[in-house]
PDB file of N, CA and C in Angstrom:
ATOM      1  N   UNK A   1       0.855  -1.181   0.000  1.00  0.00           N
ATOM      2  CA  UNK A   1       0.000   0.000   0.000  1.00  0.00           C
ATOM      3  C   UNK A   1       0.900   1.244   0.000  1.00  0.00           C
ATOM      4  N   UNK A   2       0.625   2.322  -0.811  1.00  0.00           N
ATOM      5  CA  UNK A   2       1.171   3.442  -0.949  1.00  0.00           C
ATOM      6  C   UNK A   2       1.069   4.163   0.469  1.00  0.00           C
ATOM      7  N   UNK A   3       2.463   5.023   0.945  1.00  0.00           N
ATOM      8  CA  UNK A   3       2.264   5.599   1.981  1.00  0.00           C
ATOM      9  C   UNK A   3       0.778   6.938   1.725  1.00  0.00           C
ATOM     10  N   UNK A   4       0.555   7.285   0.277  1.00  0.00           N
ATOM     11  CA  UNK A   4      -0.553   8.320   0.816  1.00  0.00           C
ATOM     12  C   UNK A   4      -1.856   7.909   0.846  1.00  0.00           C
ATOM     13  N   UNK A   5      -1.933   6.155   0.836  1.00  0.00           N
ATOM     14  CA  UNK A   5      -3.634   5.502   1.109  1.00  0.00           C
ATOM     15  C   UNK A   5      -3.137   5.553   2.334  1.00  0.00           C
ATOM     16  N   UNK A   6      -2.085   4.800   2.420  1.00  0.00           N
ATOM     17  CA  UNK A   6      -1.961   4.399   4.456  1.00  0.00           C
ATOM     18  C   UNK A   6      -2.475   6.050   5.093  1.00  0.00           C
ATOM     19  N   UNK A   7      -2.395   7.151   4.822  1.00  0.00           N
ATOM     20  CA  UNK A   7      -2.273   8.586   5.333  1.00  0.00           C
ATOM     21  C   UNK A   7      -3.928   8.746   5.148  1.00  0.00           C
ATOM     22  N   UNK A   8      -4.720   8.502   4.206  1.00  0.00           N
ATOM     23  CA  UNK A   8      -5.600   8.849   3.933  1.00  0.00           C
ATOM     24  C   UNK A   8      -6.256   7.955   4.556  1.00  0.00           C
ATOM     25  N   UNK A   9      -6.291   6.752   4.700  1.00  0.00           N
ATOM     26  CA  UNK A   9      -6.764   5.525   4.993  1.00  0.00           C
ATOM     27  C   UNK A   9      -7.511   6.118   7.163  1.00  0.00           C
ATOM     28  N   UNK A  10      -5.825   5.814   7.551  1.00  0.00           N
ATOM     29  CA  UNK A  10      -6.037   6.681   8.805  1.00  0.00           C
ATOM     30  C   UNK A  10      -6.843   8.138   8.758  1.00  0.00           C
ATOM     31  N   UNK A  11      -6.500   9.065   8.299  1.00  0.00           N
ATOM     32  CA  UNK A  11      -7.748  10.486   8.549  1.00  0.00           C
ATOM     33  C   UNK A  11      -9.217   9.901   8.301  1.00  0.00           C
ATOM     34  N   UNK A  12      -9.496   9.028   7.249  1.00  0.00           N
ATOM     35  CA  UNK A  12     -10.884   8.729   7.051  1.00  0.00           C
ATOM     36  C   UNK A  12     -10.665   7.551   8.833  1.00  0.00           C
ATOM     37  N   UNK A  13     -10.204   6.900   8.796  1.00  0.00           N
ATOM     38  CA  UNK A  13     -10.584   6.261   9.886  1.00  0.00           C
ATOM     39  C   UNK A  13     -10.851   7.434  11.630  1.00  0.00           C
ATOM     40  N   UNK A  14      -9.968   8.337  11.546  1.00  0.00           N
ATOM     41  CA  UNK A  14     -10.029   9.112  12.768  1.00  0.00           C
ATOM     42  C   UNK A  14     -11.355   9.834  12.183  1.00  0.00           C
ATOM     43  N   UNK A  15     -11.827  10.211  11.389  1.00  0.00           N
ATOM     44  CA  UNK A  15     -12.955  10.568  11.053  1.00  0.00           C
ATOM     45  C   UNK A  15     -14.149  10.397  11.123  1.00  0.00           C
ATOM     46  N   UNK A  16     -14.484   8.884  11.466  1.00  0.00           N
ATOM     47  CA  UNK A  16     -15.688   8.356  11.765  1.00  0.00           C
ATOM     48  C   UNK A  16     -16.497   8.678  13.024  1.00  0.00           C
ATOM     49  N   UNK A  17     -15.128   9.057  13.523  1.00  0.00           N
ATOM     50  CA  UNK A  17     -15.752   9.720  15.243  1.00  0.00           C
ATOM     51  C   UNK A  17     -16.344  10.644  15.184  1.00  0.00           C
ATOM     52  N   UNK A  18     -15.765  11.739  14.315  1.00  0.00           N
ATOM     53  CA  UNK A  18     -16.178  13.253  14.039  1.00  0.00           C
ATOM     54  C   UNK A  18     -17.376  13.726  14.364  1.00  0.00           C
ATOM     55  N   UNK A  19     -17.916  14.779  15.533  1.00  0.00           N
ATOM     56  CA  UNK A  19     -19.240  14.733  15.826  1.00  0.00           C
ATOM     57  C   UNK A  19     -19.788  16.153  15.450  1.00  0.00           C
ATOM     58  N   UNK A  20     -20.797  16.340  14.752  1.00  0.00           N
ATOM     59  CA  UNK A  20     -21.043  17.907  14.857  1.00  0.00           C
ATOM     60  C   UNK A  20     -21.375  18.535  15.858  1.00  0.00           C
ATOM     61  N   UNK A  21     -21.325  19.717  15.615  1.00  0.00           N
ATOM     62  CA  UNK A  21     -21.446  20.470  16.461  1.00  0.00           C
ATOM     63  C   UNK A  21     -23.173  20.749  17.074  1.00  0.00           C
ATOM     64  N   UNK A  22     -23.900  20.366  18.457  1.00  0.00           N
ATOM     65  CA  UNK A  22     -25.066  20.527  18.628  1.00  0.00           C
ATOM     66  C   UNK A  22     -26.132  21.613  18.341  1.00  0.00           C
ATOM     67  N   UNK A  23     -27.090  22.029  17.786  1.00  0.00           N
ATOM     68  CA  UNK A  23     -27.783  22.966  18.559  1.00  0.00           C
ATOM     69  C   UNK A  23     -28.800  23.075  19.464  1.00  0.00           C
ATOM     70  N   UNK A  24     -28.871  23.405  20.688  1.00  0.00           N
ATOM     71  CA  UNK A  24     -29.440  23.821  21.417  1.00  0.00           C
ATOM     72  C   UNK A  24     -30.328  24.904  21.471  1.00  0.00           C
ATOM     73  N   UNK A  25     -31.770  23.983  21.817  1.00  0.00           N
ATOM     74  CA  UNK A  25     -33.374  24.827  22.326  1.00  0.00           C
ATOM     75  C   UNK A  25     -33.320  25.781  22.955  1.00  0.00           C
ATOM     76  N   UNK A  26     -34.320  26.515  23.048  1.00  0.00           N
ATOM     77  CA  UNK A  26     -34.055  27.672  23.945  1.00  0.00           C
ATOM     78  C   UNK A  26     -34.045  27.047  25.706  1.00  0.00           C
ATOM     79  N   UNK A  27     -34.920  25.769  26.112  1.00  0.00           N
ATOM     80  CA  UNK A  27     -35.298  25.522  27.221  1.00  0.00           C
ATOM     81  C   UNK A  27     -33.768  24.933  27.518  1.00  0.00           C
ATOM     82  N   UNK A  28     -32.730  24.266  27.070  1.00  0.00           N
ATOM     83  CA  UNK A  28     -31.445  23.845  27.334  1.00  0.00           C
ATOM     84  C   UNK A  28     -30.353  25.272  27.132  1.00  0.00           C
ATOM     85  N   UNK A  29     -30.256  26.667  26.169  1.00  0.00           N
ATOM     86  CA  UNK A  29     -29.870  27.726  27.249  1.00  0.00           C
ATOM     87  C   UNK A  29     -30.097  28.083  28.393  1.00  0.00           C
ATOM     88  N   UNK A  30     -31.721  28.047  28.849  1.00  0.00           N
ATOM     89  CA  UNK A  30     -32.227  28.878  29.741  1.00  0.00           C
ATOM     90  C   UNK A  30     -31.408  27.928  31.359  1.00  0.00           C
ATOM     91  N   UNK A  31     -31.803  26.504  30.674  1.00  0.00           N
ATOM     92  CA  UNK A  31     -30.848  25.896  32.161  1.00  0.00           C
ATOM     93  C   UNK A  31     -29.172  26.327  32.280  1.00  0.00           C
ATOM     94  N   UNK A  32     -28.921  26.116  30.936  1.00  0.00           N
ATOM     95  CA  UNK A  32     -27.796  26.586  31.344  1.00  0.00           C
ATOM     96  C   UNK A  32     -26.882  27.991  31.686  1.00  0.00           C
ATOM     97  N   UNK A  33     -28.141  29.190  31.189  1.00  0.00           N
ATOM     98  CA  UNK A  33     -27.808  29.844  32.209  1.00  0.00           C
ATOM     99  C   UNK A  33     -27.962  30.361  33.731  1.00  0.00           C
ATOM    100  N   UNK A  34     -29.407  29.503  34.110  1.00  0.00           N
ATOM    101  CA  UNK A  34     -29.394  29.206  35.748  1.00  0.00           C
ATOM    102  C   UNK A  34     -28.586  28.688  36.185  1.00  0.00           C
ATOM    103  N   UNK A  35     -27.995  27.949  35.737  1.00  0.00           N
ATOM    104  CA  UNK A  35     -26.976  27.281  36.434  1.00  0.00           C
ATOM    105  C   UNK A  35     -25.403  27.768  36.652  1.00  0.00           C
ATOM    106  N   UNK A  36     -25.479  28.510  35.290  1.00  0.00           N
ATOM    107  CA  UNK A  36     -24.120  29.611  35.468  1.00  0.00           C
ATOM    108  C   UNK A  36     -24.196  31.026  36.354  1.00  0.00           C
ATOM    109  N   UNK A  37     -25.558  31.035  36.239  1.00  0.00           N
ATOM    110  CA  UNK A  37     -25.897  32.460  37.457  1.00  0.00           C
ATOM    111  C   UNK A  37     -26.070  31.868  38.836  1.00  0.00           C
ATOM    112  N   UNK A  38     -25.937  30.784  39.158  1.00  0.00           N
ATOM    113  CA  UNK A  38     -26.244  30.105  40.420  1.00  0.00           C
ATOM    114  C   UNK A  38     -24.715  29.737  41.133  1.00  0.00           C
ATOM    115  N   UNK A  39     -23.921  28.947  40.123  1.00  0.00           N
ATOM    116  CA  UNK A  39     -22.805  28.900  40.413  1.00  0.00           C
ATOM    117  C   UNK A  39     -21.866  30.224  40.970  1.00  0.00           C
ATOM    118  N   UNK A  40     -22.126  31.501  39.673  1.00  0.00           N
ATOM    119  CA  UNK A  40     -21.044  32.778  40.057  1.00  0.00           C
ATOM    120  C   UNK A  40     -21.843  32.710  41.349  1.00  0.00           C
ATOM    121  N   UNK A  41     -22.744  32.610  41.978  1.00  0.00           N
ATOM    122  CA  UNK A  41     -23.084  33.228  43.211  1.00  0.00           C
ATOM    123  C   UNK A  41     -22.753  32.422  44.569  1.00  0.00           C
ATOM    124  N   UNK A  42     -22.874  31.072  44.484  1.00  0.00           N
ATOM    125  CA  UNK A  42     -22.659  30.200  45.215  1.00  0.00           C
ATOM    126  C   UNK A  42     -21.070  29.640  45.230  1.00  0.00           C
ATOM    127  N   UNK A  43     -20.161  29.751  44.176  1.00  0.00           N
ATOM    128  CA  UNK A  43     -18.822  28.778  43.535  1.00  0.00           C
ATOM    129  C   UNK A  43     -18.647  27.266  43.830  1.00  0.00           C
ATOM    130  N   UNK A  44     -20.139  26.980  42.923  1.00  0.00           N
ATOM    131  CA  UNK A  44     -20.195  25.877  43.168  1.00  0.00           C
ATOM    132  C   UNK A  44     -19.053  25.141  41.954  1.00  0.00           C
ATOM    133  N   UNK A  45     -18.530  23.813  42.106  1.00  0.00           N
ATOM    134  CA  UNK A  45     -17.932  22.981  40.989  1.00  0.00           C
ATOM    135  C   UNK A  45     -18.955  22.838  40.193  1.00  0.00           C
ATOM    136  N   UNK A  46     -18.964  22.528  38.938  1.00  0.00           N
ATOM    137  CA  UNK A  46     -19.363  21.794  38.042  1.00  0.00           C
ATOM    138  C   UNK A  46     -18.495  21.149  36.808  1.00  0.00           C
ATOM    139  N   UNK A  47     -19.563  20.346  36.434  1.00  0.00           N
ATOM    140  CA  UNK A  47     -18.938  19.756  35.021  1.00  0.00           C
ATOM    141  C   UNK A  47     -19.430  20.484  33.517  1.00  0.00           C
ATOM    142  N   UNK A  48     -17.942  20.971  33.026  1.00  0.00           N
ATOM    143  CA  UNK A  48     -18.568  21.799  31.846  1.00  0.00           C
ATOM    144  C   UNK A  48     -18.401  20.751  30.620  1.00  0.00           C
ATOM    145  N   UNK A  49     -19.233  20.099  29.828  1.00  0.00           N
ATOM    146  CA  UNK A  49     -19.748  19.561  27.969  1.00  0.00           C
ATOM    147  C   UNK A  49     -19.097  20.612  27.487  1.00  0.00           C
ATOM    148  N   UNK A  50     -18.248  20.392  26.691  1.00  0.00           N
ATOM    149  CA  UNK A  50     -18.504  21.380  25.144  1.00  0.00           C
ATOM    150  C   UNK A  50     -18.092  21.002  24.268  1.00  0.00           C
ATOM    151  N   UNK A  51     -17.908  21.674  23.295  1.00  0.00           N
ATOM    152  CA  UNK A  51     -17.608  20.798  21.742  1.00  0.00           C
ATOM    153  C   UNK A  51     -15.866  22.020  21.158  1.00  0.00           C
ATOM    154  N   UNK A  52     -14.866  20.850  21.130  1.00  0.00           N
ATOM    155  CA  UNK A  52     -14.037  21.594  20.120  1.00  0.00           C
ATOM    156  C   UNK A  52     -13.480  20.050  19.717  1.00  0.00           C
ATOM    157  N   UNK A  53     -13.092  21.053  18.203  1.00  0.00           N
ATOM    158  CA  UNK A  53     -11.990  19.903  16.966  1.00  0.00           C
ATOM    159  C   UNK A  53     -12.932  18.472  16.892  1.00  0.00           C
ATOM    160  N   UNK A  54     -14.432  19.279  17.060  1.00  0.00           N
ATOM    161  CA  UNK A  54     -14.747  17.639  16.371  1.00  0.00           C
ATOM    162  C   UNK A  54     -15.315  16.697  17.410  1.00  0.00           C
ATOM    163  N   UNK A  55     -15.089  16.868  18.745  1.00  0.00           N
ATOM    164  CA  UNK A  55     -15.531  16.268  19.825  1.00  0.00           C
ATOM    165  C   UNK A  55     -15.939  17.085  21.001  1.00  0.00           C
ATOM    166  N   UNK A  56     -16.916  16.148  22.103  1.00  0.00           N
ATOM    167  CA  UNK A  56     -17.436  16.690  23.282  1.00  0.00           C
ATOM    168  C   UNK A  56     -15.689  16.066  23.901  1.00  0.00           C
ATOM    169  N   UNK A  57     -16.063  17.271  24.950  1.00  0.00           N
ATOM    170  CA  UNK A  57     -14.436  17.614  25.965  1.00  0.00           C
ATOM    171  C   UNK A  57     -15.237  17.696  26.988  1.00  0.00           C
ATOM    172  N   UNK A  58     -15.160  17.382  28.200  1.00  0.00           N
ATOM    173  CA  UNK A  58     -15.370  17.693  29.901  1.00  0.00           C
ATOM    174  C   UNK A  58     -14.337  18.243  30.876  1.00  0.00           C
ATOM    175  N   UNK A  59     -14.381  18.925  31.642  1.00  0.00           N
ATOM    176  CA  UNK A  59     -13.961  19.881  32.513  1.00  0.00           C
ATOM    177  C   UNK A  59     -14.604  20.277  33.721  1.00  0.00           C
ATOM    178  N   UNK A  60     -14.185  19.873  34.502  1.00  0.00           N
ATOM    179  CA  UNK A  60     -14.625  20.027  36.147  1.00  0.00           C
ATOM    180  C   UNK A  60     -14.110  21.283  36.587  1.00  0.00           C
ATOM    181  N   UNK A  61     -14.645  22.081  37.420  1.00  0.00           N
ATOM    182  CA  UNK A  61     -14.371  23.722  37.783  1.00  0.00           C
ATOM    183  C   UNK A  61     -15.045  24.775  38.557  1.00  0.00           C
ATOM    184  N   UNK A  62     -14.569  25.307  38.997  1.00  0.00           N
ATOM    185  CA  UNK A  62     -15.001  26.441  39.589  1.00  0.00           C
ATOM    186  C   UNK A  62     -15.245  27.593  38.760  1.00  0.00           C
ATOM    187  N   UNK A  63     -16.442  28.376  38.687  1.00  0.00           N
ATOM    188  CA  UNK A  63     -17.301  29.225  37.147  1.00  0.00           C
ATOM    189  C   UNK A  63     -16.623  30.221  38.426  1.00  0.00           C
ATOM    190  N   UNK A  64     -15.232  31.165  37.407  1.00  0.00           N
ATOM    191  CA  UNK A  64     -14.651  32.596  37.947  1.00  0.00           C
ATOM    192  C   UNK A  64     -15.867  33.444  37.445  1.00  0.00           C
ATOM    193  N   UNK A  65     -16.193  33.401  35.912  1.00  0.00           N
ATOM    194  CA  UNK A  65     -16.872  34.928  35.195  1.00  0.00           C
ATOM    195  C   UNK A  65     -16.952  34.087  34.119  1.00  0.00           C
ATOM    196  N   UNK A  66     -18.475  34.770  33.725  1.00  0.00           N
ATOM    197  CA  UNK A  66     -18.914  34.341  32.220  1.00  0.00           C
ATOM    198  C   UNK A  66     -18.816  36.086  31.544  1.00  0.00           C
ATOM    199  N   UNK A  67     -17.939  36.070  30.249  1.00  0.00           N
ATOM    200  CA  UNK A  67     -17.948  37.773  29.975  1.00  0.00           C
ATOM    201  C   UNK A  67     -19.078  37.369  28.824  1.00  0.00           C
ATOM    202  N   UNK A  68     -20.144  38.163  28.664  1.00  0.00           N
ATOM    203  CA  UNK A  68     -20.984  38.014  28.137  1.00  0.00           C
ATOM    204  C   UNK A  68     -20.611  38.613  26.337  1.00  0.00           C
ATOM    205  N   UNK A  69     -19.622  39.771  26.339  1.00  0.00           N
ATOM    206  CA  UNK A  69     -19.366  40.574  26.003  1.00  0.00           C
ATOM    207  C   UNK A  69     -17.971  39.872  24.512  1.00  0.00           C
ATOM    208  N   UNK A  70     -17.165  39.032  25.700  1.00  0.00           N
ATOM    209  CA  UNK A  70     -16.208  38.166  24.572  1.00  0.00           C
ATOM    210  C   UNK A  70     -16.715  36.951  24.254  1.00  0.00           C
ATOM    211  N   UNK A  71     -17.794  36.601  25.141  1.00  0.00           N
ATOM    212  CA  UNK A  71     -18.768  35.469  24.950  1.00  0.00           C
ATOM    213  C   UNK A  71     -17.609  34.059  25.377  1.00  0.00           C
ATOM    214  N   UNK A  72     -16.706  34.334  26.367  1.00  0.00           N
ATOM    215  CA  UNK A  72     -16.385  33.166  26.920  1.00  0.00           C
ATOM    216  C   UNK A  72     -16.620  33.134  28.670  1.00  0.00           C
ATOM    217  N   UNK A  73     -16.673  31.638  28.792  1.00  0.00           N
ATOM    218  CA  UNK A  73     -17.276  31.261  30.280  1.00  0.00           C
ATOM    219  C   UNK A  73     -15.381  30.982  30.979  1.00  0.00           C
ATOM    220  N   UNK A  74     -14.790  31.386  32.275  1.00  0.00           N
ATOM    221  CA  UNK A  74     -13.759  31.054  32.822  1.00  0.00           C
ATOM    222  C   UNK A  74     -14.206  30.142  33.905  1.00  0.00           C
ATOM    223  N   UNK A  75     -13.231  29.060  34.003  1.00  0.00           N
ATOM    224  CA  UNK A  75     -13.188  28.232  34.984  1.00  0.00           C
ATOM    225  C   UNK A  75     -11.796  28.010  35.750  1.00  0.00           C
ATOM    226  N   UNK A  76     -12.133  27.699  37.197  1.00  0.00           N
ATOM    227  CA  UNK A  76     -10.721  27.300  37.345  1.00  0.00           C
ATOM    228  C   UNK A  76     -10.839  25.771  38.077  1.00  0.00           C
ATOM    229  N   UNK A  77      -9.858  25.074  37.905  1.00  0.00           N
ATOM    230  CA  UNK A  77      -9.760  23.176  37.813  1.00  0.00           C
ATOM    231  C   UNK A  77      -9.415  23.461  39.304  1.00  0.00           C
ATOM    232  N   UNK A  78      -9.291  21.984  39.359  1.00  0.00           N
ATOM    233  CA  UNK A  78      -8.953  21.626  40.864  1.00  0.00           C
ATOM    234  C   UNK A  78      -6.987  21.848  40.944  1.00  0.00           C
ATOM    235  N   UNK A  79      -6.792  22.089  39.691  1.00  0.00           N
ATOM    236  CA  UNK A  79      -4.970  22.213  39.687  1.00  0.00           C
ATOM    237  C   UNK A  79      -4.777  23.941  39.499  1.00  0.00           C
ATOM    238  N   UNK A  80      -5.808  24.918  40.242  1.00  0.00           N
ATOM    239  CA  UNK A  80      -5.741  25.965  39.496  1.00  0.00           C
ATOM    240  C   UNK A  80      -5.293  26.743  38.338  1.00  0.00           C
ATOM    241  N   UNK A  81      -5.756  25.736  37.861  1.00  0.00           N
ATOM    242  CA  UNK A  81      -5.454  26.323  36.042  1.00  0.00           C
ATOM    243  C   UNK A  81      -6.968  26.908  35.571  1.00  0.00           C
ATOM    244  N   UNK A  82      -6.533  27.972  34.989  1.00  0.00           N
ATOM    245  CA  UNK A  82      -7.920  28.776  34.022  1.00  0.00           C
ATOM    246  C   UNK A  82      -8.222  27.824  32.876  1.00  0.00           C
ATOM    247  N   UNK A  83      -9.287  27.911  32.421  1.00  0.00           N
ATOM    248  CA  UNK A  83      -9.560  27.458  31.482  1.00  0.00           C
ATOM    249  C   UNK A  83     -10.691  28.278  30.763  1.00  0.00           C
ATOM    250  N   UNK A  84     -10.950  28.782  29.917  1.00  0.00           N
ATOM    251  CA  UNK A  84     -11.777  29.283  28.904  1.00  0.00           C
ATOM    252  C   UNK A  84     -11.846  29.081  28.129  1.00  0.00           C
ATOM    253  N   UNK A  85     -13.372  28.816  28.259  1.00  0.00           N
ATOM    254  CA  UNK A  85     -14.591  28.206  27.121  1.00  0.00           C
ATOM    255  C   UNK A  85     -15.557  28.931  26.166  1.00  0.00           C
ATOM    256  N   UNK A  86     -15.239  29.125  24.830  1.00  0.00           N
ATOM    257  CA  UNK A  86     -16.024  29.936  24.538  1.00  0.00           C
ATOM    258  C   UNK A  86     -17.966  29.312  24.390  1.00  0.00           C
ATOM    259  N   UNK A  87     -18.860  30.378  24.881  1.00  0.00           N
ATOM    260  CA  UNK A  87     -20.064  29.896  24.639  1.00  0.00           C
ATOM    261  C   UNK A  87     -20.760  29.212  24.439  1.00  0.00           C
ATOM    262  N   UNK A  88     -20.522  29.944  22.929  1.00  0.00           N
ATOM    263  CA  UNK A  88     -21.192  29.279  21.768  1.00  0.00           C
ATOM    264  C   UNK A  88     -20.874  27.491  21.604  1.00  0.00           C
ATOM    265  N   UNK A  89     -19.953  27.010  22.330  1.00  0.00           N
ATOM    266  CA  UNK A  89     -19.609  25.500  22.275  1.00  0.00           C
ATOM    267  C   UNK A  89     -20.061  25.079  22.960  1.00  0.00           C
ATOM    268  N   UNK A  90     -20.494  25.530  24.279  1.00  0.00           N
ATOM    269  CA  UNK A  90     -20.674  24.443  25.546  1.00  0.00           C
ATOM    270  C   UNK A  90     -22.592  23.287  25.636  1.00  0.00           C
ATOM    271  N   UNK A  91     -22.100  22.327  25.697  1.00  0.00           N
ATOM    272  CA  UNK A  91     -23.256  21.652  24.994  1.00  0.00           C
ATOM    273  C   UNK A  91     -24.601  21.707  26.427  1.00  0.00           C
ATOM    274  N   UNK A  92     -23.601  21.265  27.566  1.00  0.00           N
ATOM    275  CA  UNK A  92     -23.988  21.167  29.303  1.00  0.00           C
ATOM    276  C   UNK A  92     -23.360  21.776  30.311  1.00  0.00           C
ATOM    277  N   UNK A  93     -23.870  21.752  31.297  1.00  0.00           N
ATOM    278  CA  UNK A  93     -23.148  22.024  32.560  1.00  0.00           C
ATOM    279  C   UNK A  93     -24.199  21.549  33.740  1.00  0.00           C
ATOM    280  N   UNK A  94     -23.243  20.493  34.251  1.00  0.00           N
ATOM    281  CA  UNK A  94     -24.133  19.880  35.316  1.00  0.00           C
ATOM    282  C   UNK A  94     -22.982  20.136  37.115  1.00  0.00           C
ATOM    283  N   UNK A  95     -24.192  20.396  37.732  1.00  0.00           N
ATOM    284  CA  UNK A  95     -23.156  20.844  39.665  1.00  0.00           C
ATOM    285  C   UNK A  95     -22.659  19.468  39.815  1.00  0.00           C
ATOM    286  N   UNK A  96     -22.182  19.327  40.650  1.00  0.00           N
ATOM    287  CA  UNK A  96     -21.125  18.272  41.009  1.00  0.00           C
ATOM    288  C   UNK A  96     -22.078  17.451  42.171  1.00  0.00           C
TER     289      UNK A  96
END
């Protein structure tokens, strides 16, 4: 087999996973922004869903600030590392 089937062969195979991207009802924003206005107030953990490169990603965290404005949500992990999520990706967010 030619090395550029073997190359192609693999991307179509990592490909099958490939998930689009969701859209979300208005009744699955509205929870999820109770739950982000509940958290800044309380700092509660949760688990943040979202979608990049093709797949759902999870992230456990403490909600610092959602800027409404750059349209990303900040979290910080249990290793205090930031993490920012933009928006428009996040599929869930469930409290711990």
């Amino acid at each position: 087999m030619l090395p550029e089937h073997k190359a192609l062969l693999k991307q179509w195979a990592v490909s099958q996973y490939d998930i689009s991207m969701p859209t979300l009802d208005e009744d699955q924003l509205q929870d999820i922004n109770l739950i982000i206005t509940r958290c800044l107030e309380e700092k509660c953990i949760v688990e943040v869903i979202y979608y990049e490169s093709k797949r759902f990603k999870s992230v456990w965290g403490r909600i610092l600030r959602c800027d409404l404005h750059a349209g990303n949500l900040m979290l910080e992990n249990s290793d205090s590392d930031r993490i920012s999520i933009p928006l428009q990706f996040i599929k869930d967010i469930h409290l711990q």
